[in-house]
Protein backbone atom coordinates (compact mmCIF):
# COMPACT_ATOMS: atom_id res chain seq x y z
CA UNK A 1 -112.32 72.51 -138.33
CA UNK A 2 -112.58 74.42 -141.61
CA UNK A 3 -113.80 77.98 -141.33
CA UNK A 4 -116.53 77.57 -143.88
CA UNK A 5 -117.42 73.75 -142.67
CA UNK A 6 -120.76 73.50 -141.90
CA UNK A 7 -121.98 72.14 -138.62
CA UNK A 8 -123.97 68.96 -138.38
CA UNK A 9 -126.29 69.72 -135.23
CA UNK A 10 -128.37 66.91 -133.53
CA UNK A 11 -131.62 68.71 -131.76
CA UNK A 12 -132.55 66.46 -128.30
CA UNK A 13 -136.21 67.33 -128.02
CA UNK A 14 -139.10 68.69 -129.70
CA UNK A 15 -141.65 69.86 -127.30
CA UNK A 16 -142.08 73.67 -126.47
CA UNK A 17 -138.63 74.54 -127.09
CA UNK A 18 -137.27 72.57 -129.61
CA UNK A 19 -140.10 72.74 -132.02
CA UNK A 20 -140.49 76.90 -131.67
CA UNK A 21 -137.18 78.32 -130.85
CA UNK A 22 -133.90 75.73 -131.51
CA UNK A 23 -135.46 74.01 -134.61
CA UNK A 24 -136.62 77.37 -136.38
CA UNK A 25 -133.20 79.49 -135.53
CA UNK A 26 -130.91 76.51 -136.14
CA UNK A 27 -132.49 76.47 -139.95
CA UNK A 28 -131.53 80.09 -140.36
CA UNK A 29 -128.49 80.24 -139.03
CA UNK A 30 -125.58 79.77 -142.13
CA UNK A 31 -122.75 77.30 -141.76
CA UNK A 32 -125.35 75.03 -139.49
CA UNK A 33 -127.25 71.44 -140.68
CA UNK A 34 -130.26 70.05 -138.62
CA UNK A 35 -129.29 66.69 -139.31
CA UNK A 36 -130.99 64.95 -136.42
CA UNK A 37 -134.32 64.97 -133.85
CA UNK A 38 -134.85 62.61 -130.59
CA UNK A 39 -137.87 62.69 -130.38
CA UNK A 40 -141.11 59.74 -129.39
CA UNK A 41 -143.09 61.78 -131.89
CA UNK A 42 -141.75 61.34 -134.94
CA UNK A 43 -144.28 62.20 -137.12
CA UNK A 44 -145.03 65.51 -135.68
CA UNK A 45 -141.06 66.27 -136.22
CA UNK A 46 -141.76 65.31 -140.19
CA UNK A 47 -144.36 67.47 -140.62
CA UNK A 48 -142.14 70.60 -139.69
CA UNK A 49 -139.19 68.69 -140.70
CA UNK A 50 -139.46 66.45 -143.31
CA UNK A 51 -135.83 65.69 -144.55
CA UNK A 52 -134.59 65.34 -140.68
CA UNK A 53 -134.02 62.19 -139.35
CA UNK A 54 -135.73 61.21 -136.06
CA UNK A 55 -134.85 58.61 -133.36
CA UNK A 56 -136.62 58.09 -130.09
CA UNK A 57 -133.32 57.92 -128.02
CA UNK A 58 -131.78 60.98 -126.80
CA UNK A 59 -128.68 59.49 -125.78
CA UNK A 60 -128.33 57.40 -128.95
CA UNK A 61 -128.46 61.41 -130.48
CA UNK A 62 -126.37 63.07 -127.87
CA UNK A 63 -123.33 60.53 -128.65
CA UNK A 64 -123.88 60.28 -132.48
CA UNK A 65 -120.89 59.61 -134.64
CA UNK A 66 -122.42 62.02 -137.98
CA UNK A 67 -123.19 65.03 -135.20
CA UNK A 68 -120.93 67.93 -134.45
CA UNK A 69 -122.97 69.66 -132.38
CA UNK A 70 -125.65 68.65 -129.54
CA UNK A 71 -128.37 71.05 -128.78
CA UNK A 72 -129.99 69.89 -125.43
CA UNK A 73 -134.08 70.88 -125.44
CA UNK A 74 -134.96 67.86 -123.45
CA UNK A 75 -136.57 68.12 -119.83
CA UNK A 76 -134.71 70.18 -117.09
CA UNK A 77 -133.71 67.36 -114.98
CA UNK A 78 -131.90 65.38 -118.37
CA UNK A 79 -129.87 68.26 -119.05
CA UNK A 80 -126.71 67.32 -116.90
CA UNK A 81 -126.41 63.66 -118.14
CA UNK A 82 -127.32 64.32 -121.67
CA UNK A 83 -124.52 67.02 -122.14
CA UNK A 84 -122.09 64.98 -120.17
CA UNK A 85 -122.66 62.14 -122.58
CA UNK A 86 -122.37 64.57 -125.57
CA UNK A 87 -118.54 66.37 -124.27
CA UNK A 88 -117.53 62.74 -123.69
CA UNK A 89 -118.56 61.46 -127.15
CA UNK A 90 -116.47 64.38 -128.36
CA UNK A 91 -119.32 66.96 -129.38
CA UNK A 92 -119.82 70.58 -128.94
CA UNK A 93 -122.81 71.12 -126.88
CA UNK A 94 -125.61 74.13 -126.26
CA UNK A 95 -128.07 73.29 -123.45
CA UNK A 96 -131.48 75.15 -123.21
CA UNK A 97 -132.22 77.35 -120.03
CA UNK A 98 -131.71 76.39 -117.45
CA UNK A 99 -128.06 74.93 -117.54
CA UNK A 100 -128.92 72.41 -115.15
CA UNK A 101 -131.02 72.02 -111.96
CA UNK A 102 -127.76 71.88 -109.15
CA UNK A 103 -124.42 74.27 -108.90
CA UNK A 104 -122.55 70.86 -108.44
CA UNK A 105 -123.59 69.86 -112.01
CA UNK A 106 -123.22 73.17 -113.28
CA UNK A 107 -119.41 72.86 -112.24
CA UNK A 108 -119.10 69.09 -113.47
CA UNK A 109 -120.45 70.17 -116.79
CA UNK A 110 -117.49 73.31 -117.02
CA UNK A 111 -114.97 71.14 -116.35
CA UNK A 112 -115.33 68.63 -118.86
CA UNK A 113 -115.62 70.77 -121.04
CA UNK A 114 -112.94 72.18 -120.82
CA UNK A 115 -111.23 68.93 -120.31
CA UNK A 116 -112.10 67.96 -123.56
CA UNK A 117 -112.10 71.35 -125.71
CA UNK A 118 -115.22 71.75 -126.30
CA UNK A 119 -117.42 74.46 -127.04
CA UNK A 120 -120.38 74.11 -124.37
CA UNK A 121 -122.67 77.14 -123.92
CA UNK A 122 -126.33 77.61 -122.90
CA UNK A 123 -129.56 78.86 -124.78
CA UNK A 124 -129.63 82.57 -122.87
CA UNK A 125 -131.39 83.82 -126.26
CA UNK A 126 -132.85 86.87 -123.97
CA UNK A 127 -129.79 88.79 -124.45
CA UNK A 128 -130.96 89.26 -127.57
CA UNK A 129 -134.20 91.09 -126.89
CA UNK A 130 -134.77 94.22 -128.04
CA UNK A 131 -135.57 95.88 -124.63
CA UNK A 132 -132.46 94.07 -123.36
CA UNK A 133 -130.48 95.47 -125.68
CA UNK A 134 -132.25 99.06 -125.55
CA UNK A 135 -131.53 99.11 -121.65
CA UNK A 136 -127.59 97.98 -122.18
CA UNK A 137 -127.26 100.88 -124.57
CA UNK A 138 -128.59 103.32 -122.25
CA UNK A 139 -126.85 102.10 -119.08
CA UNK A 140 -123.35 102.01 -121.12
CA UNK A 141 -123.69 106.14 -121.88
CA UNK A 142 -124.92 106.79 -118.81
CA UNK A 143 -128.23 108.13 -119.43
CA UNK A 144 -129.60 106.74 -115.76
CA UNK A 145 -126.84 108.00 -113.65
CA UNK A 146 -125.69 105.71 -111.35
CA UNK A 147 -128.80 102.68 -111.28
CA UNK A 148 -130.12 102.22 -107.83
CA UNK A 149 -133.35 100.01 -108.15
CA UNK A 150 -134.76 97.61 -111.26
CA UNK A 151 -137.53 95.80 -111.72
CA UNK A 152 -137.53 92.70 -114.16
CA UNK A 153 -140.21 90.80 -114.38
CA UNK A 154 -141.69 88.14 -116.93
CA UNK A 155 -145.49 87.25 -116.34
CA UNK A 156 -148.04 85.01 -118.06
CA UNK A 157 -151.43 84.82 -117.32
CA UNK A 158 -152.58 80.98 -117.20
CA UNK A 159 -154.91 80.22 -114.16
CA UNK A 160 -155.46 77.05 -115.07
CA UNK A 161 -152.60 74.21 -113.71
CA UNK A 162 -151.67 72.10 -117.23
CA UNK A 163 -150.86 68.65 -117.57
CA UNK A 164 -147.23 68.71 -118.46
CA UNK A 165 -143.64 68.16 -116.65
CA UNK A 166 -142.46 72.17 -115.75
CA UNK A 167 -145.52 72.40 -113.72
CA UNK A 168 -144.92 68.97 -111.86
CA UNK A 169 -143.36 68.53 -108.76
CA UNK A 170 -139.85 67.23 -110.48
CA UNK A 171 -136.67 68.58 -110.35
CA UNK A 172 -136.10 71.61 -112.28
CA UNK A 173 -140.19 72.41 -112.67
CA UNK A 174 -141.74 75.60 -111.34
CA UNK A 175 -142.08 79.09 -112.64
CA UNK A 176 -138.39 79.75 -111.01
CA UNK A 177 -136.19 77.46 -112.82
CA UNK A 178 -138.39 78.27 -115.91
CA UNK A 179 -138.09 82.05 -116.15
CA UNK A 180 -135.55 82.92 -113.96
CA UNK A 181 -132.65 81.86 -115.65
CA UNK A 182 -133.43 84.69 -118.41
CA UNK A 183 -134.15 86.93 -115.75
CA UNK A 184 -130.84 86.24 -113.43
CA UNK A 185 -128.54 85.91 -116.37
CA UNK A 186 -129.91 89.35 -118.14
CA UNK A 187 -129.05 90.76 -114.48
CA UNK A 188 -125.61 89.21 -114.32
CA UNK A 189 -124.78 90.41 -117.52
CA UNK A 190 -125.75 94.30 -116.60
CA UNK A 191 -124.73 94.40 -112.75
CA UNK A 192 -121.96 91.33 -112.32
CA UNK A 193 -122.59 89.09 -109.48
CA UNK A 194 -124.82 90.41 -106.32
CA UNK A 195 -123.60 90.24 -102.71
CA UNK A 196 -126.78 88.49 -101.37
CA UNK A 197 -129.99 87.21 -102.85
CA UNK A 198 -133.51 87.13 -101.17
CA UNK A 199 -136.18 85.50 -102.40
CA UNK A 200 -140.27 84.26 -101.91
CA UNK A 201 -141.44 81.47 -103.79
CA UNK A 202 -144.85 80.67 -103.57
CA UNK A 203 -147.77 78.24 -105.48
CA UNK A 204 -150.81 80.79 -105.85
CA UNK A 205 -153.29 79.23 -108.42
CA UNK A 206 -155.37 76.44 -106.69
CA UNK A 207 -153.98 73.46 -107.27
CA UNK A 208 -150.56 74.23 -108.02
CA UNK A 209 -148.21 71.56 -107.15
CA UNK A 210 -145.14 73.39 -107.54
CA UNK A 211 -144.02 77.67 -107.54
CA UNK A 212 -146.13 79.91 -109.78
CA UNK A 213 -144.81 83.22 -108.69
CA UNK A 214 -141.54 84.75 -107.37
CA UNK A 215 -139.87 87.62 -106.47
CA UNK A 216 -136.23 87.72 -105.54
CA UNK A 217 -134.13 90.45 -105.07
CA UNK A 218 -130.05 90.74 -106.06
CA UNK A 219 -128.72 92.96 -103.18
CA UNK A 220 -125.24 94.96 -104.65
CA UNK A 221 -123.78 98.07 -102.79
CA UNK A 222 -126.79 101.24 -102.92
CA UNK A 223 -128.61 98.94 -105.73
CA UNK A 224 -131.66 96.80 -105.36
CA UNK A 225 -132.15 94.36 -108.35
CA UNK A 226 -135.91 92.83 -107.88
CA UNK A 227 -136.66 89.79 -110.55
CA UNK A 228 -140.28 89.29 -110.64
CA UNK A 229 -141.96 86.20 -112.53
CA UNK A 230 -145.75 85.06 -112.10
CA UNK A 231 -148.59 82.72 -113.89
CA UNK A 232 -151.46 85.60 -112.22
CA UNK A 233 -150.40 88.95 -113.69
CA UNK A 234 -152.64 89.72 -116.91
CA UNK A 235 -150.76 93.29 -118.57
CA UNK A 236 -150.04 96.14 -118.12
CA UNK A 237 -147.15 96.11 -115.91
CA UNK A 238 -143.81 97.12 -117.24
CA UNK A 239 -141.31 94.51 -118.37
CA UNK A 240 -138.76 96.84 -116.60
CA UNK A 241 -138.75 99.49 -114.46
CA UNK A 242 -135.04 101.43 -114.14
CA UNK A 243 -134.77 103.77 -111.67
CA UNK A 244 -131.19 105.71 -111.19
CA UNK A 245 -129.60 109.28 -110.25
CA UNK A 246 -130.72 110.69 -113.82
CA UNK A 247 -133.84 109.61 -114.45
CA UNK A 248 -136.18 106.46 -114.79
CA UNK A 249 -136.91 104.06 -118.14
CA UNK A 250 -139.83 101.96 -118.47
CA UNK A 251 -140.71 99.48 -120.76
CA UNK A 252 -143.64 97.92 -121.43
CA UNK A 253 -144.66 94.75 -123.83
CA UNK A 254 -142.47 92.02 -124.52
CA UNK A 255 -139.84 91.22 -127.19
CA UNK A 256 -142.11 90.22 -130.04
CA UNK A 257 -139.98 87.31 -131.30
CA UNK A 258 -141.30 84.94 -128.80
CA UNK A 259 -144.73 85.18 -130.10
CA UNK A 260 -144.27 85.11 -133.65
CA UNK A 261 -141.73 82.27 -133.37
CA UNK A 262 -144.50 79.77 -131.62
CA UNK A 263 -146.80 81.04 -134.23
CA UNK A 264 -144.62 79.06 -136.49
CA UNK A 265 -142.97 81.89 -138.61
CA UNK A 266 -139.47 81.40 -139.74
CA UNK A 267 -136.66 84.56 -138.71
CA UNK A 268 -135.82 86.40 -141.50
CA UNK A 269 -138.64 88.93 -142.51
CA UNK A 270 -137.96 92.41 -143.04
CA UNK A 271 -139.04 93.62 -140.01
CA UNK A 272 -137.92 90.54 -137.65
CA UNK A 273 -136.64 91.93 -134.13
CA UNK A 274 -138.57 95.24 -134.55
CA UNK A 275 -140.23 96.45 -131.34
CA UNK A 276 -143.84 97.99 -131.45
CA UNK A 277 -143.61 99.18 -127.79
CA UNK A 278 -140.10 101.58 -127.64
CA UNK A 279 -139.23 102.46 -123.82
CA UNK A 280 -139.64 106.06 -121.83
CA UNK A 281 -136.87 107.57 -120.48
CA UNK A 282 -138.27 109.90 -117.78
CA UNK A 283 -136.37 112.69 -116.50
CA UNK A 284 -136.52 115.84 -114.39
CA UNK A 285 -138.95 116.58 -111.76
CA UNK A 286 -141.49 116.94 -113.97
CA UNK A 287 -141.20 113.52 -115.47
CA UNK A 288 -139.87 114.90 -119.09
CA UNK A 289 -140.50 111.70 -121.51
CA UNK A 290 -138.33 110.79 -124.28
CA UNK A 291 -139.32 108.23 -126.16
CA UNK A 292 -135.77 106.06 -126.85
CA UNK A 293 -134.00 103.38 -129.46
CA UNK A 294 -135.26 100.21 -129.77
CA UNK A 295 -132.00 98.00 -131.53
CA UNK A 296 -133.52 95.18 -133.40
CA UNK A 297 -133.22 91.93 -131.61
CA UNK A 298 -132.33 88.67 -133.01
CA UNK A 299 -132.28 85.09 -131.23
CA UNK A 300 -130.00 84.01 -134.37
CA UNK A 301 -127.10 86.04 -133.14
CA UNK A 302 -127.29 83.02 -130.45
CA UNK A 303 -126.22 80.41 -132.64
CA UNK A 304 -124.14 82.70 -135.18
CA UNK A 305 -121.72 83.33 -131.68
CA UNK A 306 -121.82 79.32 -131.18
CA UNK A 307 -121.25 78.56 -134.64
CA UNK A 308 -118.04 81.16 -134.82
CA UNK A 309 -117.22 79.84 -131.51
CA UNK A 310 -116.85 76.11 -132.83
CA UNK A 311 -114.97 77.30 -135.98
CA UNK A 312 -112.05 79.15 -133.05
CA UNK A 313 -113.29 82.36 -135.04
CA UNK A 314 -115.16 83.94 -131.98
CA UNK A 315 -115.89 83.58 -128.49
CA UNK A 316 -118.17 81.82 -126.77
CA UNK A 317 -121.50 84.04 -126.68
CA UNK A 318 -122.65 82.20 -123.42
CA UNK A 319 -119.86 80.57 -121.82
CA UNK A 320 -120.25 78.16 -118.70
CA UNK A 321 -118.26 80.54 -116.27
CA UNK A 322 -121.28 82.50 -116.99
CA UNK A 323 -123.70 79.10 -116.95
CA UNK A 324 -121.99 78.63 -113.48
CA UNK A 325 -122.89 82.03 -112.14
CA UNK A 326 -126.40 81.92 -113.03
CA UNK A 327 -126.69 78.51 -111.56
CA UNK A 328 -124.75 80.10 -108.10
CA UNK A 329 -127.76 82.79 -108.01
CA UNK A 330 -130.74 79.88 -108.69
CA UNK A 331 -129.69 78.50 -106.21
CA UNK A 332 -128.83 80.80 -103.35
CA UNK A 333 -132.56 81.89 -103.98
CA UNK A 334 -133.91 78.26 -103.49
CA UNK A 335 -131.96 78.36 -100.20
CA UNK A 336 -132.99 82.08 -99.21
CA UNK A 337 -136.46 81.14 -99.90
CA UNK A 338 -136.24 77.83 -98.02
CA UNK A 339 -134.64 79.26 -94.85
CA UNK A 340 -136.58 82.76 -95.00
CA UNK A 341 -132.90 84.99 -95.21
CA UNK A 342 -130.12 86.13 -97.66
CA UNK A 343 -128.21 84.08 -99.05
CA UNK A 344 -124.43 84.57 -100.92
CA UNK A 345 -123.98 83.27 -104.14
CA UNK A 346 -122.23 79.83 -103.76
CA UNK A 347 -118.65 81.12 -106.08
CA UNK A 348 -114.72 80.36 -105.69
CA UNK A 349 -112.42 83.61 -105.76
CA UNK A 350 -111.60 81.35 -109.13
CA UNK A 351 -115.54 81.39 -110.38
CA UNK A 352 -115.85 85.05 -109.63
CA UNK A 353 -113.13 86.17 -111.67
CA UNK A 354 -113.70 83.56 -114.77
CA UNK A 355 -117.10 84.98 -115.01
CA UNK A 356 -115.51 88.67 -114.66
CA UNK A 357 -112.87 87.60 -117.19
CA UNK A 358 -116.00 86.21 -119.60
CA UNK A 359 -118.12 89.47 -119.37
CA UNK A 360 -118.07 92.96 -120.17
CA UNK A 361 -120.67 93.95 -117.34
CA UNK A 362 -122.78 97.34 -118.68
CA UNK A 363 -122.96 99.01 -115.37
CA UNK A 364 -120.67 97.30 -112.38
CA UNK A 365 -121.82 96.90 -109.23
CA UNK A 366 -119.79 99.47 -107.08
CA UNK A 367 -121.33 102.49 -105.34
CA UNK A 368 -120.28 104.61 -107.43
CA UNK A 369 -120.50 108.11 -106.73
């Protein structure tokens, strides 16, 4: 493929995702075409998306022959067979969070991939959040000393059960498969791949069918990682909490992207990625407070990485030995939750070091001194 070809992309759902984050970033991103929606609904792709063409059949999408690139947005439990069909049809393929709702079909997925040389990477647009990025600066110089305990946690506040599939009792629904693939995979990328995972899982708001709230905790030598998601916490608690041999940082307030994407504005504005709520970095017994960097974040650098990828000018900015991780951790915390103990991450001596080979990890897990 040409350098400067542009990429024909065919976008597999437009519900929550597809209409506010893959459908917006994909027609910002240079060198990439939204050519084509599956979606029942055409008319409410139209009116965002008038010059798009829409089918109703996902697969009939996924396996296009005028598509060079798949972008799977569909329900969690689709993901697997959708992106199969795409690789086999000869397409590059991005998946939304999560990758897929097993380890086995995370692995199925890597290998044809690579079978077939294709570019397959998932939708882990978190990395580029400004307090993400803020907290990877500060680990790489050091200003925490050696990190012993974190707190990550993403919370909503909707009592109220709503009628639609991620809080139904199907595969892939619940708060954990919804938010914790940002929050594992932002972990991963920082720390590498824990020792153990222990988890709780629990349905809180009455009449909850499925999780609401979870806490699980990545266990690495003389560091605690504690991912906290829930539908029942309304502010005020910090988005992260970093505590280490130098001093603590807290953040609160969330990347603000999120918010103005679903309010329908397009990336691009002057002061897009910009962070009204900088982090502390607390030191000294006293608690000294410094006030530190905030990097502009950017979900497009997502699909700029997949776009450079598919052209052979870049690599892969979410690759599926890293997909394969995160799926390893999801999973040992379904089992630690079920069984009420730790659990290992389910990886090959082969897995580990593909992932280590994929990713410059900010702050390794060793002990350190």
């Amino acid at each position: 493929m040409a350098p400067s070809e542009t990429l024909r992309v065919a976008l597999l759902g437009y519900g929550f995702a597809g209409k506010s984050f893959h459908a917006p970033l994909l027609r910002t991103v240079d060198g990439l075409s939204l050519r084509l929606v599956a979606s029942s609904r055409p008319e409410a792709v139209h009116v965002d998306l008038p010059g798009v063409a829409v089918i109703a059949s996902a697969l009939e999408a996924a396996t296009h022959p005028d598509v060079d690139v798949v972008v799977v947005a569909t329900p969690n439990e689709t993901h697997a067979s959708l992106a199969e069909a795409a690789l086999r049809a000869g397409k590059h393929v991005v998946v939304d969070k999560p990758f897929t709702v097993t380890l086995a079909q995370a692995r199925g997925l890597a290998l044809l991939a690579k079978t077939q040389g294709r570019v397959l990477s998932v939708f882990q647009n978190r990395r580029w959040d400004s307090d993400f990025l803020a907290l990877e600066a500060l680990l790489a110089r050091g200003a925490l000393g050696r990190v012993t305990h974190v707190e990550s946690r993403f919370d909503r506040f909707r009592p109220e059960v709503r009628s639609r599939w991620r809080e139904q009792p199907v595969p892939g629904a619940g708060i954990w498969f919804d938010l914790g693939p940002h929050l594992v995979d932002q972990a991963l990328q920082l720390f590498g791949v824990p020792d153990t995972v222990v988890a709780l899982l629990s349905a809180n708001r009455e009449g909850s069918a499925i999780e609401d709230w979870s806490q699980v905790t990545l266990v690495y030598p003389r560091r605690y990682v504690v991912l906290q998601a829930s539908m029942l916490v309304a502010g005020g608690l910090p988005r992260f909490a970093v505590h280490g041999t130098r001093g603590s940082w807290l953040k609160h307030g969330m990347d603000a992207q999120e918010r103005r994407l679903v309010a329908g504005e397009l990336p691009g504005a002057e002061d897009w990625g910009e962070d009204p709520s900088p982090g502390r970095l607390l030191t000294g017994a006293a608690g000294e407070s410094l006030v530190t960097e905030a990097p502009r974040g950017d979900y497009r650098r997502f699909y700029a990485g997949v776009r450079d990828a598919v052209r052979g000018l870049a690599r892969n900015p979410v690759t599926p030995a890293q997909a394969v991780a995160v799926s390893s951790v999801l999973e040992a915390a379904l089992e630690s939750a079920r069984r009420g103990c730790a659990r290992e991450p389910d990886l090959t001596p082969e897995e580990r070091r593909a992932f280590l080979a994929d990713t410059d990890v900010t702050e390794a897990g060793s002990p350190g001194p």
